[in-house]
Protein backbone atom coordinates (compact mmCIF):
# COMPACT_ATOMS: atom_id res chain seq x y z
CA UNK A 1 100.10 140.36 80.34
CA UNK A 2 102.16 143.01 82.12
CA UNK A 3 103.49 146.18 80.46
CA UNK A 4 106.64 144.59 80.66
CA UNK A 5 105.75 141.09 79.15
CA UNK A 6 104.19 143.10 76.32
CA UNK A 7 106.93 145.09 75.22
CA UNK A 8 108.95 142.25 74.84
CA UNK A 9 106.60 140.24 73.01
CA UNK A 10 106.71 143.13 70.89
CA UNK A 11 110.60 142.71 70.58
CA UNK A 12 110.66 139.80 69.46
CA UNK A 13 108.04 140.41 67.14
CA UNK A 14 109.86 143.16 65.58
CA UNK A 15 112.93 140.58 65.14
CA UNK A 16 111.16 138.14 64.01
CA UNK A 17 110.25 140.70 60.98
CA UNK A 18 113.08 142.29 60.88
CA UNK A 19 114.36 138.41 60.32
CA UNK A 20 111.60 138.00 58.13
CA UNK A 21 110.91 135.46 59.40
CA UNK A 22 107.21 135.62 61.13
CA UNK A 23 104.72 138.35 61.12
CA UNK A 24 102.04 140.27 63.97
CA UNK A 25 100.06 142.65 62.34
CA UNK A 26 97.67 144.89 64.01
CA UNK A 27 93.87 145.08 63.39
CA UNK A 28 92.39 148.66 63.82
CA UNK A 29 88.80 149.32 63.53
CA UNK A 30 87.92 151.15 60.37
CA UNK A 31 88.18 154.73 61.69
CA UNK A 32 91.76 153.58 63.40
CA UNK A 33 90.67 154.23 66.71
CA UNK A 34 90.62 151.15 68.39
CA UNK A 35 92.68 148.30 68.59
CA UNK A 36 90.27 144.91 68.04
CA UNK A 37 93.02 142.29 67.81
CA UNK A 38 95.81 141.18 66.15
CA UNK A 39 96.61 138.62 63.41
CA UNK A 40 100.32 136.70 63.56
CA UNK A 41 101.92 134.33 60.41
CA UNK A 42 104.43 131.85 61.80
CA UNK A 43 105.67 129.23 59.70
CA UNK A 44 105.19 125.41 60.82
CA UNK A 45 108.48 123.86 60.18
CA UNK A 46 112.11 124.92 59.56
CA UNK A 47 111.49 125.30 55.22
CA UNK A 48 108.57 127.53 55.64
CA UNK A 49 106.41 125.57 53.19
CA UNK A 50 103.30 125.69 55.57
CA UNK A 51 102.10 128.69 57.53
CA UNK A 52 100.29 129.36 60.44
CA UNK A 53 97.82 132.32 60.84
CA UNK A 54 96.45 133.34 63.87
CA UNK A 55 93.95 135.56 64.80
CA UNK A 56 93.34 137.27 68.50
CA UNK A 57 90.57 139.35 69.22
CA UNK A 58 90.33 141.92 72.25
CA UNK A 59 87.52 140.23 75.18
CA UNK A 60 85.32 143.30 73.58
CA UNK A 61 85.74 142.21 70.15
CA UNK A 62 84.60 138.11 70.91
CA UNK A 63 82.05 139.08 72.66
CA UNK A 64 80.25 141.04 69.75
CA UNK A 65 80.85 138.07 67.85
CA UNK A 66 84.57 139.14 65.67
CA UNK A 67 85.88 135.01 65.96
């Protein structure tokens, strides 16, 4: 993903929560140093009576076993 493409994923993430209506969180490591993936909640259909969580993990982070 380019800088580019990445800022605005992160635009529409923002709307999206802004919109409340999906969510991309973050995951630090404990100290806060590191980024190790992140986790999004997107609903499955147009009521939002089912969700969808997802979780991505940095290459580093799969590879020591965080799946």
């Amino acid at each position: 993903m380019t800088l580019e493409d990445d800022r605005s994923a992160l635009r529409n993430h923002w709307d999206e929560f802004q919109k409340r209506a999906a969510y991309a969180y973050t995951v630090l490591s404990p100290d806060g140093e590191a980024c190790l993936g992140c986790v999004y909640i997107d609903p499955v259909n147009s009521n939002n009576s089912a969700l969808d969580f997802t979780l991505r993990v940095t290459a580093d982070q799969l590879t020591a076993g965080l799946d």
